[in-house]
Structure formats: C-alpha cells, structure tokens
PDB file of N, CA and C in Angstrom:
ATOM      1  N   UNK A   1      28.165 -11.860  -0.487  1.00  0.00           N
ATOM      2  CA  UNK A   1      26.840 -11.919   0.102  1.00  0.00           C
ATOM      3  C   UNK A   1      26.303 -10.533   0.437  1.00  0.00           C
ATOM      4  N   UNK A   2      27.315  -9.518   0.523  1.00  0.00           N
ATOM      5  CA  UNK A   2      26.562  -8.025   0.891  1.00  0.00           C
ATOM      6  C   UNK A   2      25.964  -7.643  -0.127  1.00  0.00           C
ATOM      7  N   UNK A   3      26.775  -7.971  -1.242  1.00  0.00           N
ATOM      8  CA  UNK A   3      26.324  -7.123  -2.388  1.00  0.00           C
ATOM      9  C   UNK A   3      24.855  -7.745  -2.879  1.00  0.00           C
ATOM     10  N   UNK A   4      24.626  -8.481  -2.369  1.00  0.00           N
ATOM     11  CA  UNK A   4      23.231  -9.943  -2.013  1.00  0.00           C
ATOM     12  C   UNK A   4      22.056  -8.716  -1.626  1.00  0.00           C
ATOM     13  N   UNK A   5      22.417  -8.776  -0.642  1.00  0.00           N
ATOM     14  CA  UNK A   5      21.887  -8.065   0.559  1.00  0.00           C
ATOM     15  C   UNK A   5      21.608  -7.049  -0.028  1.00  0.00           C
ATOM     16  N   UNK A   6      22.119  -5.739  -0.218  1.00  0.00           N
ATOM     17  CA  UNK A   6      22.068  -4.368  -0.998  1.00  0.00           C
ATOM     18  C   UNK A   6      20.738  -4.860  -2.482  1.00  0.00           C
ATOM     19  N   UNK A   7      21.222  -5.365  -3.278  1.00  0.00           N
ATOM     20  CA  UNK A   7      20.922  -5.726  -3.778  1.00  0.00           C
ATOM     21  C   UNK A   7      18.804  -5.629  -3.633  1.00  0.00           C
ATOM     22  N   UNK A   8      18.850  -6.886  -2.396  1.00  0.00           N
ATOM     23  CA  UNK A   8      17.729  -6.623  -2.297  1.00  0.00           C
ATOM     24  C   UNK A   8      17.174  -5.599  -1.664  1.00  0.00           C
ATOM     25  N   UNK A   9      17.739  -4.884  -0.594  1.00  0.00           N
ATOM     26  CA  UNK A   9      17.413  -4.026   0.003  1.00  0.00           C
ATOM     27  C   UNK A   9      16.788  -2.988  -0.827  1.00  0.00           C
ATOM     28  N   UNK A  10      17.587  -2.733  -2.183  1.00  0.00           N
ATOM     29  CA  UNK A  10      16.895  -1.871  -3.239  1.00  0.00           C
ATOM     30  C   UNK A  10      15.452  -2.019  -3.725  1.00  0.00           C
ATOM     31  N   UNK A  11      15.230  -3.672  -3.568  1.00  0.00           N
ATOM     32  CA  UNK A  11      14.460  -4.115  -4.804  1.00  0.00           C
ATOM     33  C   UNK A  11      13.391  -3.613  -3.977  1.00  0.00           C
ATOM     34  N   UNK A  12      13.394  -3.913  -2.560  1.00  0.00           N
ATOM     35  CA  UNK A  12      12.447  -3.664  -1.306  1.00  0.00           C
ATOM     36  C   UNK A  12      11.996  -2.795  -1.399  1.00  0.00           C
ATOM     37  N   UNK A  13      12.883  -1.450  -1.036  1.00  0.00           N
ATOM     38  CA  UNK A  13      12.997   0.025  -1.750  1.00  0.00           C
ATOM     39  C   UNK A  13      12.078   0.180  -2.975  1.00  0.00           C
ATOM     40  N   UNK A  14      12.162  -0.169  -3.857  1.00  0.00           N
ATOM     41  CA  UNK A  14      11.670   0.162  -5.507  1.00  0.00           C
ATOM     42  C   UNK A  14      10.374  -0.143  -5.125  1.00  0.00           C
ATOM     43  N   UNK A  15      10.209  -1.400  -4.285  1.00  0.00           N
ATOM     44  CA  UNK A  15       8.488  -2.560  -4.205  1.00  0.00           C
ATOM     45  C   UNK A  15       7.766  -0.439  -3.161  1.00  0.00           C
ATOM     46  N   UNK A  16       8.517  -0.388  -2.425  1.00  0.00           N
ATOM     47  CA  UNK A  16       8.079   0.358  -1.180  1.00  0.00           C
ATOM     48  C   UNK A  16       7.559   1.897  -2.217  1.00  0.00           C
ATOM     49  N   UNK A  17       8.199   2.155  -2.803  1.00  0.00           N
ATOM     50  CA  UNK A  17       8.452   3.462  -3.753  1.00  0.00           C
ATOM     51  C   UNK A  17       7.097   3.560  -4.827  1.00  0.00           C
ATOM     52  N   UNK A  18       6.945   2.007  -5.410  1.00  0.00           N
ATOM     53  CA  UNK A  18       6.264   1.977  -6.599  1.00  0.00           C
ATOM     54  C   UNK A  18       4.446   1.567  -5.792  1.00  0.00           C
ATOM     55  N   UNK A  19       4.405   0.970  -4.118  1.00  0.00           N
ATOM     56  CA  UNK A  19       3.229   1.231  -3.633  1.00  0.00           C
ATOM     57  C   UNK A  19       3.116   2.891  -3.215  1.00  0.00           C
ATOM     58  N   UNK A  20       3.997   3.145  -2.653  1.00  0.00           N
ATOM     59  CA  UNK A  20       3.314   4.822  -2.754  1.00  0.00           C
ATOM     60  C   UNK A  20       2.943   5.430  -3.639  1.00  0.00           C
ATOM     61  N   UNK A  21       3.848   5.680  -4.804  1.00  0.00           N
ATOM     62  CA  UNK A  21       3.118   6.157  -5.960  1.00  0.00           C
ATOM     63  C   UNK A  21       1.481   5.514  -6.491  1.00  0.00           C
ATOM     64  N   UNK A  22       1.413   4.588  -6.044  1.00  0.00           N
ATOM     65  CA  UNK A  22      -0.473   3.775  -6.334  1.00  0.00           C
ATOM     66  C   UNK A  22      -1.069   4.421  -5.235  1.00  0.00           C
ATOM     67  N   UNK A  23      -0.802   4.602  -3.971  1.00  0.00           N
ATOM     68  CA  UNK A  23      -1.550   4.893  -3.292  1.00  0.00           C
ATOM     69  C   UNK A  23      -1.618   6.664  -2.732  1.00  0.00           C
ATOM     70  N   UNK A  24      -0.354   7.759  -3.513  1.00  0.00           N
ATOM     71  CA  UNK A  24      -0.803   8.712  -3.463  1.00  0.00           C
ATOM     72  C   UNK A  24      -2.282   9.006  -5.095  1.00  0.00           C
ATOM     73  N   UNK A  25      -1.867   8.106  -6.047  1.00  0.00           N
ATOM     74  CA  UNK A  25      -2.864   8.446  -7.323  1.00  0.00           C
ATOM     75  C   UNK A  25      -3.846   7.913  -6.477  1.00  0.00           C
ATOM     76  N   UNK A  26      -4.157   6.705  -5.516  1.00  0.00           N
ATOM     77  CA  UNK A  26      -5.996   6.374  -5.204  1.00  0.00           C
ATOM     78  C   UNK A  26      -5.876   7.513  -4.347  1.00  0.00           C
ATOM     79  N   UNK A  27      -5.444   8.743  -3.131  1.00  0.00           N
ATOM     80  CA  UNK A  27      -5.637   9.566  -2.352  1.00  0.00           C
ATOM     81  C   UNK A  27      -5.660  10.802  -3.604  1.00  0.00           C
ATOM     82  N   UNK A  28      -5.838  11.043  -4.616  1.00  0.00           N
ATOM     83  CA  UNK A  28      -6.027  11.822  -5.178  1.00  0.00           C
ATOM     84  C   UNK A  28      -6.891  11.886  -5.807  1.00  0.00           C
ATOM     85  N   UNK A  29      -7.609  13.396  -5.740  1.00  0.00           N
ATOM     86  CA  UNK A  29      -8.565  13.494  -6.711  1.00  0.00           C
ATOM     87  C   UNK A  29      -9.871  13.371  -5.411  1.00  0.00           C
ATOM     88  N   UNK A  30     -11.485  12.699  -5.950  1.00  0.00           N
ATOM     89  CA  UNK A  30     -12.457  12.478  -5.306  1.00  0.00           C
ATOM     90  C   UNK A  30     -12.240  11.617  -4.376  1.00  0.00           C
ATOM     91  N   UNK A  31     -12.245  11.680  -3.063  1.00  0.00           N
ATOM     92  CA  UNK A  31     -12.128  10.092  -2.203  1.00  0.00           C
ATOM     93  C   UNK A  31     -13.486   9.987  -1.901  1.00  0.00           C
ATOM     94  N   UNK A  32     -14.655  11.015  -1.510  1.00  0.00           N
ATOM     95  CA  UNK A  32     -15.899  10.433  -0.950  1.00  0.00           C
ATOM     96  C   UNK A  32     -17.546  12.045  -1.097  1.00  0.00           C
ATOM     97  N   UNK A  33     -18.383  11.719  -1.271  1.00  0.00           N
ATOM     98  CA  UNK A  33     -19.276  13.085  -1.055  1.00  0.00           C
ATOM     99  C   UNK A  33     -19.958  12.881  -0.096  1.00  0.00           C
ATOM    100  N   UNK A  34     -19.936  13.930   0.888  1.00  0.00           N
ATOM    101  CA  UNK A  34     -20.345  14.070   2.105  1.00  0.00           C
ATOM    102  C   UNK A  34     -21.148  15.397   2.281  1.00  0.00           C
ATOM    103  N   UNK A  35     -22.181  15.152   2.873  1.00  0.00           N
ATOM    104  CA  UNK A  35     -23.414  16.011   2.942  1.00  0.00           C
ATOM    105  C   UNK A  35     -23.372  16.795   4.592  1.00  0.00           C
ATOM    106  N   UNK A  36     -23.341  17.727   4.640  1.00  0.00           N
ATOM    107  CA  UNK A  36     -23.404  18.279   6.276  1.00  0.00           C
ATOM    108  C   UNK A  36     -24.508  19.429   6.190  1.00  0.00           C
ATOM    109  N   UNK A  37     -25.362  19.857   7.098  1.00  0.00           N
ATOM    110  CA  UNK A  37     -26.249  20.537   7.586  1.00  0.00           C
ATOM    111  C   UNK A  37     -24.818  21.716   8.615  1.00  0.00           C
ATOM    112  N   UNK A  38     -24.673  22.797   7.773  1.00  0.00           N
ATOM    113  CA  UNK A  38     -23.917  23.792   8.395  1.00  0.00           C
ATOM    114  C   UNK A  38     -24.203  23.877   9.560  1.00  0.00           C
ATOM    115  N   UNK A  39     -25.552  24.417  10.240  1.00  0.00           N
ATOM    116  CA  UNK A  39     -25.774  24.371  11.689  1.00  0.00           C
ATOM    117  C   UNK A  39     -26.106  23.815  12.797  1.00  0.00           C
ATOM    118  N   UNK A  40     -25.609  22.068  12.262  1.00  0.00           N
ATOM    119  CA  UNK A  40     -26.059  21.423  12.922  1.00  0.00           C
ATOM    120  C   UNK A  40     -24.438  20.599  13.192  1.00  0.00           C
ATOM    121  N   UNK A  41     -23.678  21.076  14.143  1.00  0.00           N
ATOM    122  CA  UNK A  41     -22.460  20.306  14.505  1.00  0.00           C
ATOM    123  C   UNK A  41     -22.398  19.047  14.675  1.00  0.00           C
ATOM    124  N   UNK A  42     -23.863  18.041  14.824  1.00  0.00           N
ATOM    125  CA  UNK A  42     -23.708  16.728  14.613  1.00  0.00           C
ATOM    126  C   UNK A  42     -23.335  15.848  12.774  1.00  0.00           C
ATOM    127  N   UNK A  43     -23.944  17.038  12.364  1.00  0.00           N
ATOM    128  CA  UNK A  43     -23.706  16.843  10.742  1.00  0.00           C
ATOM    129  C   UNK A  43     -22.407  17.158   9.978  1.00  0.00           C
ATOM    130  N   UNK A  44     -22.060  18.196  10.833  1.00  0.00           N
ATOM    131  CA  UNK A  44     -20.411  18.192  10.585  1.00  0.00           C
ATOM    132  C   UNK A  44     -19.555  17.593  10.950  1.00  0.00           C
ATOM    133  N   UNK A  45     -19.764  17.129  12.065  1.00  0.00           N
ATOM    134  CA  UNK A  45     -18.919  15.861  12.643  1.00  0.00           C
ATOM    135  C   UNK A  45     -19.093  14.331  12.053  1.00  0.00           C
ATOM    136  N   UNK A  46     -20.299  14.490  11.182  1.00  0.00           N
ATOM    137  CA  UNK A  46     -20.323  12.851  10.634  1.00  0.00           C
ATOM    138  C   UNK A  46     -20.133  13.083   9.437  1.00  0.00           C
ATOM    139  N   UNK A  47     -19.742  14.170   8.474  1.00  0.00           N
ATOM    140  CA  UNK A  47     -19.324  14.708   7.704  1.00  0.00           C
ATOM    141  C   UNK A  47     -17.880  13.962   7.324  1.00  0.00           C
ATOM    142  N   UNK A  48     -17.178  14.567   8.723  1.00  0.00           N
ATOM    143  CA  UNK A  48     -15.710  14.131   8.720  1.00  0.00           C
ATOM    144  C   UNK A  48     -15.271  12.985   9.247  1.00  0.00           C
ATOM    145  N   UNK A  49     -15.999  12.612  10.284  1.00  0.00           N
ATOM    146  CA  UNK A  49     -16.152  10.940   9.909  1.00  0.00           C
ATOM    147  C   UNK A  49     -15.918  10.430   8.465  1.00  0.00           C
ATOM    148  N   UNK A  50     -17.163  10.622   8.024  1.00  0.00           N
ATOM    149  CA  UNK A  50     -17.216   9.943   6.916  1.00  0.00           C
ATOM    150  C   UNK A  50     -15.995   9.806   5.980  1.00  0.00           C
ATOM    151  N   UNK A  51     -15.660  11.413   5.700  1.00  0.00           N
ATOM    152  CA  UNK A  51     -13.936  11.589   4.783  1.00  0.00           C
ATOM    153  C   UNK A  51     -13.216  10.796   5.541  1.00  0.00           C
ATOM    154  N   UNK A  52     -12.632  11.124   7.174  1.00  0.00           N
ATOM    155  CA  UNK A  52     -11.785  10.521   7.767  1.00  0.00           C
ATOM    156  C   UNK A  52     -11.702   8.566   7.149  1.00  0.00           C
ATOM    157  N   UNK A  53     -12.735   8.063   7.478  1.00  0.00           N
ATOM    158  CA  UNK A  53     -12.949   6.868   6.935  1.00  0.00           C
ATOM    159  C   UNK A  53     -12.864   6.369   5.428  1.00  0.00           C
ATOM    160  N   UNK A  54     -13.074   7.458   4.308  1.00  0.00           N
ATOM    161  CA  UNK A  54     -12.764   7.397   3.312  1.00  0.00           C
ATOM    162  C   UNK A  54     -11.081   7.252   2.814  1.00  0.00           C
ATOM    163  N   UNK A  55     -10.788   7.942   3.345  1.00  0.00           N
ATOM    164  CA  UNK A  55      -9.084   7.875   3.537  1.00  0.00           C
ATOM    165  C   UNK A  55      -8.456   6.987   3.926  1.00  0.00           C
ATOM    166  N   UNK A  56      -9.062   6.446   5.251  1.00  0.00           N
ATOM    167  CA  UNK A  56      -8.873   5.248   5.953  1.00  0.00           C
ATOM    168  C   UNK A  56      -8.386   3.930   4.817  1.00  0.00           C
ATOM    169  N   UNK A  57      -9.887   3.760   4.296  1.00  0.00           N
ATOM    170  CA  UNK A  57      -9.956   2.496   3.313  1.00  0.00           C
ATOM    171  C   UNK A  57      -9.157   3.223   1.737  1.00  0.00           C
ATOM    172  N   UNK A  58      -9.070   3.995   1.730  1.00  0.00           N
ATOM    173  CA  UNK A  58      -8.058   4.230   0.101  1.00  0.00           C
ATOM    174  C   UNK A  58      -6.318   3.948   1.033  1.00  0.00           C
ATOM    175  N   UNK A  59      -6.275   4.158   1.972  1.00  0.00           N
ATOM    176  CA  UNK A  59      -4.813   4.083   2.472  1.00  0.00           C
ATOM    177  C   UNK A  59      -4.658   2.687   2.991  1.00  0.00           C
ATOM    178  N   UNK A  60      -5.643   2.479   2.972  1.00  0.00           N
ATOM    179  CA  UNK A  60      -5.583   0.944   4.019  1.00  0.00           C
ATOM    180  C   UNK A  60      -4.323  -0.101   3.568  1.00  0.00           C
ATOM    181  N   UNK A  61      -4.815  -0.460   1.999  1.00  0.00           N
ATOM    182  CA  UNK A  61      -3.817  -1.587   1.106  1.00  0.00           C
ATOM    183  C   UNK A  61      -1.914  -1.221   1.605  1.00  0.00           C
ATOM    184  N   UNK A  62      -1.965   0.210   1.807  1.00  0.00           N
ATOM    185  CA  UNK A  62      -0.424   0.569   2.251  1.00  0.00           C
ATOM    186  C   UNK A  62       0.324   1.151   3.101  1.00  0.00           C
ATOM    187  N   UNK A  63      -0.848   0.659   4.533  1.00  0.00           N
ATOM    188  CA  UNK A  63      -0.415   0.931   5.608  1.00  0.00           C
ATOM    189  C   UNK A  63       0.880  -0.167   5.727  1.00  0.00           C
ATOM    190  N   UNK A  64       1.821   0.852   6.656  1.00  0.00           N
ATOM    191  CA  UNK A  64       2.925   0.439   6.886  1.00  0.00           C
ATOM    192  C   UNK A  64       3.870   1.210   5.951  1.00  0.00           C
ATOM    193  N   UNK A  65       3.595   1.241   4.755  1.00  0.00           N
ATOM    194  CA  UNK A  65       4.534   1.862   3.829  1.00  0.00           C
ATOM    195  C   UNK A  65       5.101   3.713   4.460  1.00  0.00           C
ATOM    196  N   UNK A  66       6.562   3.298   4.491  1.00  0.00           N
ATOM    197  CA  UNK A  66       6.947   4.841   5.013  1.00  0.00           C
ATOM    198  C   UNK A  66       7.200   5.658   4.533  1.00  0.00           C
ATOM    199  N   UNK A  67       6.394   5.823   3.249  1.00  0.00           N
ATOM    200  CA  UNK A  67       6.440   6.971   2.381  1.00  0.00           C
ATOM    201  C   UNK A  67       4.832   7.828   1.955  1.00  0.00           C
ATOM    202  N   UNK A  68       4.238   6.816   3.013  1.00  0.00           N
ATOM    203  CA  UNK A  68       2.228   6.548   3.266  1.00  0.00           C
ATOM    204  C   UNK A  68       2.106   7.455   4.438  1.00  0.00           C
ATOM    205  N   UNK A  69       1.961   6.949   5.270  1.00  0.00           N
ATOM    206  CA  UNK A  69       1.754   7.174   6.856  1.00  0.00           C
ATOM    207  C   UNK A  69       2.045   8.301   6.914  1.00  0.00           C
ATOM    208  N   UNK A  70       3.257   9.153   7.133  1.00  0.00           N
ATOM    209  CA  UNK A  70       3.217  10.625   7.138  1.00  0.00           C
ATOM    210  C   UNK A  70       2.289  11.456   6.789  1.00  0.00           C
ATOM    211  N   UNK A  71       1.546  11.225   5.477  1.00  0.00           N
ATOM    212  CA  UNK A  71       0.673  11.788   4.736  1.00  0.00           C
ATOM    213  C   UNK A  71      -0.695  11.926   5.002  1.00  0.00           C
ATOM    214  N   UNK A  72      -1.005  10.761   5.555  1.00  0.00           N
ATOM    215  CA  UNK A  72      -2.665   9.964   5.907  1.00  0.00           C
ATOM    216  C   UNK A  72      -2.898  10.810   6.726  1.00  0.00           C
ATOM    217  N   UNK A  73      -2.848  11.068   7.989  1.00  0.00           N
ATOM    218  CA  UNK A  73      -2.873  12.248   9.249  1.00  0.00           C
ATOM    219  C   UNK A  73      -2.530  13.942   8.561  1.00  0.00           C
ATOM    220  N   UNK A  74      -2.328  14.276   8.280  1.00  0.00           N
ATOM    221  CA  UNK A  74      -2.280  15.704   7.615  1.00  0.00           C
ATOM    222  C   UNK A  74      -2.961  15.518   6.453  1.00  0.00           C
ATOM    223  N   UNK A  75      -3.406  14.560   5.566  1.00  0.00           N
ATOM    224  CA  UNK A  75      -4.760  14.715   4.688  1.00  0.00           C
ATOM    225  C   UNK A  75      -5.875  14.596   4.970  1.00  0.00           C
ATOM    226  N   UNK A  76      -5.947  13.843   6.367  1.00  0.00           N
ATOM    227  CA  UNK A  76      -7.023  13.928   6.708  1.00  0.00           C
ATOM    228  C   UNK A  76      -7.489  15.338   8.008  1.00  0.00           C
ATOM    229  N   UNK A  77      -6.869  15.913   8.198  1.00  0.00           N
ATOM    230  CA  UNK A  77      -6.472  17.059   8.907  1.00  0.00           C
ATOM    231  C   UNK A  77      -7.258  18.184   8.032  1.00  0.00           C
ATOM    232  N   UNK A  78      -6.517  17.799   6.573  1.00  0.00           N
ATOM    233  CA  UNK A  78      -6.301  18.865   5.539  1.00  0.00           C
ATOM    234  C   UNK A  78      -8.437  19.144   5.179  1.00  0.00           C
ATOM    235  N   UNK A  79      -8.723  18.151   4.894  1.00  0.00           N
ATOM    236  CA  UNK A  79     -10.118  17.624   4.535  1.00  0.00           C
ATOM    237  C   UNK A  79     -11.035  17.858   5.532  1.00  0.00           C
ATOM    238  N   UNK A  80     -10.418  17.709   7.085  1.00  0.00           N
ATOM    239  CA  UNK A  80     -11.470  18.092   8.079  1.00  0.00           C
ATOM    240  C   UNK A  80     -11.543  19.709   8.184  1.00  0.00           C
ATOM    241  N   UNK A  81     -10.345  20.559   7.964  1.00  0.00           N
ATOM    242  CA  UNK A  81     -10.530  21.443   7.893  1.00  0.00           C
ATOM    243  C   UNK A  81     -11.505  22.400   6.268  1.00  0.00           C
ATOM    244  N   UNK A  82     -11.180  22.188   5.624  1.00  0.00           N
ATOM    245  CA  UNK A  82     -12.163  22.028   4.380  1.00  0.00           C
ATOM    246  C   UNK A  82     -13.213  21.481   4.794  1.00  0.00           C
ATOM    247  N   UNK A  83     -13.662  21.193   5.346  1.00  0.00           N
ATOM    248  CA  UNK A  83     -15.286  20.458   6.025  1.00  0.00           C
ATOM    249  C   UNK A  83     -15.646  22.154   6.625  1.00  0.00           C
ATOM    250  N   UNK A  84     -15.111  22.060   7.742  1.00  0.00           N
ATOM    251  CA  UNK A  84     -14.941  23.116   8.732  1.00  0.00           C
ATOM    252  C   UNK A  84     -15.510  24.085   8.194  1.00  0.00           C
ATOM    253  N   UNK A  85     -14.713  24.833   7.262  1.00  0.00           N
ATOM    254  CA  UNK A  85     -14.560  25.944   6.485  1.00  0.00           C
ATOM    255  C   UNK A  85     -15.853  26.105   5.134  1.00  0.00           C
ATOM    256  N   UNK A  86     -15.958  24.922   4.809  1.00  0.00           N
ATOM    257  CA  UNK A  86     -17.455  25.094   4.076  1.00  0.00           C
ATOM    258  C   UNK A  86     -18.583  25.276   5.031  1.00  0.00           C
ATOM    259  N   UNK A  87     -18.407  24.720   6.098  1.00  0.00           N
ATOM    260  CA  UNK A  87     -19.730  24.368   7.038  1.00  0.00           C
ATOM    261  C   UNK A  87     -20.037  26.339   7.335  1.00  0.00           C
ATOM    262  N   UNK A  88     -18.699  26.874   7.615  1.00  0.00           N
ATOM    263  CA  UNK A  88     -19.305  27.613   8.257  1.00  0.00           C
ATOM    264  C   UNK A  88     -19.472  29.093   7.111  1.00  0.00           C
ATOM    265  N   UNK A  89     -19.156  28.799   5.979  1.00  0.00           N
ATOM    266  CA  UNK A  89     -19.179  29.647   4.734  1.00  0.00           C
ATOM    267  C   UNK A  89     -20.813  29.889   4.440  1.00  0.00           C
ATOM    268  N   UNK A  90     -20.954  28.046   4.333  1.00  0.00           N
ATOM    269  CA  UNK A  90     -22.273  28.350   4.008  1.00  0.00           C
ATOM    270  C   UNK A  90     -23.535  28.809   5.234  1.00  0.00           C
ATOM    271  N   UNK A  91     -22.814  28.290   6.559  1.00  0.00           N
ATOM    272  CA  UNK A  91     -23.463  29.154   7.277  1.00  0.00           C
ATOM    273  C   UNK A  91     -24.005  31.019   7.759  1.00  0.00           C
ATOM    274  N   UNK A  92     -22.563  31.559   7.442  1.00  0.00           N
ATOM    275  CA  UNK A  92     -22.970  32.834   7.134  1.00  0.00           C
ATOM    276  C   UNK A  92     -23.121  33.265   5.852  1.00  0.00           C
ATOM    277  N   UNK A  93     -23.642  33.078   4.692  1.00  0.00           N
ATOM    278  CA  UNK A  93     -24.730  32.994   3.786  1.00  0.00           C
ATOM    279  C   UNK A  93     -26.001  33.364   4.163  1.00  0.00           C
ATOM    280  N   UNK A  94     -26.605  34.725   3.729  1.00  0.00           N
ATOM    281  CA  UNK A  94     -28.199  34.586   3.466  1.00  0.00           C
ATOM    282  C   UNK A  94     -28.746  33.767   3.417  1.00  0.00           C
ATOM    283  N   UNK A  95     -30.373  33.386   4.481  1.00  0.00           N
ATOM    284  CA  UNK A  95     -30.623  32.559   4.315  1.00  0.00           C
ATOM    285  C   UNK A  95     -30.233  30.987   4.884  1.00  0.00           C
ATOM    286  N   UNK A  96     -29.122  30.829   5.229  1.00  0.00           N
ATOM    287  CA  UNK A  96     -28.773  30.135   5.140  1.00  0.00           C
ATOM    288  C   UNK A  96     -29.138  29.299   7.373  1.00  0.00           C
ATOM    289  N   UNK A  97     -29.023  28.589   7.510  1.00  0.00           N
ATOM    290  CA  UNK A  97     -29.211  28.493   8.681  1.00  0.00           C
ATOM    291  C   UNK A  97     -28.610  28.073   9.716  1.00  0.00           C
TER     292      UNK A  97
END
C-alpha cells in the first residue's frame, strides 16, 4: 500500500508541476496595457492597479499551486516597479509634464 501511496504522491507532483508550467507561459509575455499620466500619482497608482489585477486573474486558475505563489508577489512587485520607473522617465523628459 506505500508503494500505492508514493505512487500517487508523484502523479500529484507531475498534476502540480505540469499547472505551473501553464501558468508561468499565461504570466509571460503581455499580461495587460496600461496608460498613466507621469505627473499625476493618481494615474500611476491605477496604472498598477490595473497590472496588479492583471496578474491576479492570469494566476488565479493556480492559486494554491506551490510552485505559483512565490512568484505572483515579486512579479507583481517586479511590474509595479517598471510602472514607477517609466512614470518618472517620462517625466523628466522635455516637455514632458
């Protein structure tokens, strides 16, 4: 009966292994386009909303999976900062406001 057990424990494993791999390919690549007004910190903040929430629903199907979750919070980290960092690029830009 262990070898039962093991057995499935793998298959669990493989099921757990083969949703991460689907759900790092949907977190890759384009998840959402988001428009922000550089000098207007309400626009940057709904900016990253918006990504934050984009992530949300591409991760959603494999929450729980523990090869998921680690990732979701530092990509979306990763993306708010890339928000950040354009906002204020294009803010000191000529012109720019």
């Amino acid at each position: 009966m262990a070898r039962i057990a093991e057995i499935m424990e793998l298959f669990q494993m493989r099921l757990r292994v083969e949703d991460a791999c689907r759900a790092f390919r949907s977190l890759d690549g384009e998840l959402a386009k988001v428009t922000l007004r550089p000098g207007d910190a309400a626009s940057v903040e709904a900016a990253m909303r918006q990504m934050e929430a984009a992530v949300d629903r591409k991760a959603a199907p494999f929450r729980g999976n523990k090869f998921v979750e680690p990732y979701v919070k530092p990509l979306k980290d990763k993306y708010c900062a890339a928000i950040l960092a354009k906002a204020a690029a294009i803010k000191g830009k000529p012109g720019a406001s």
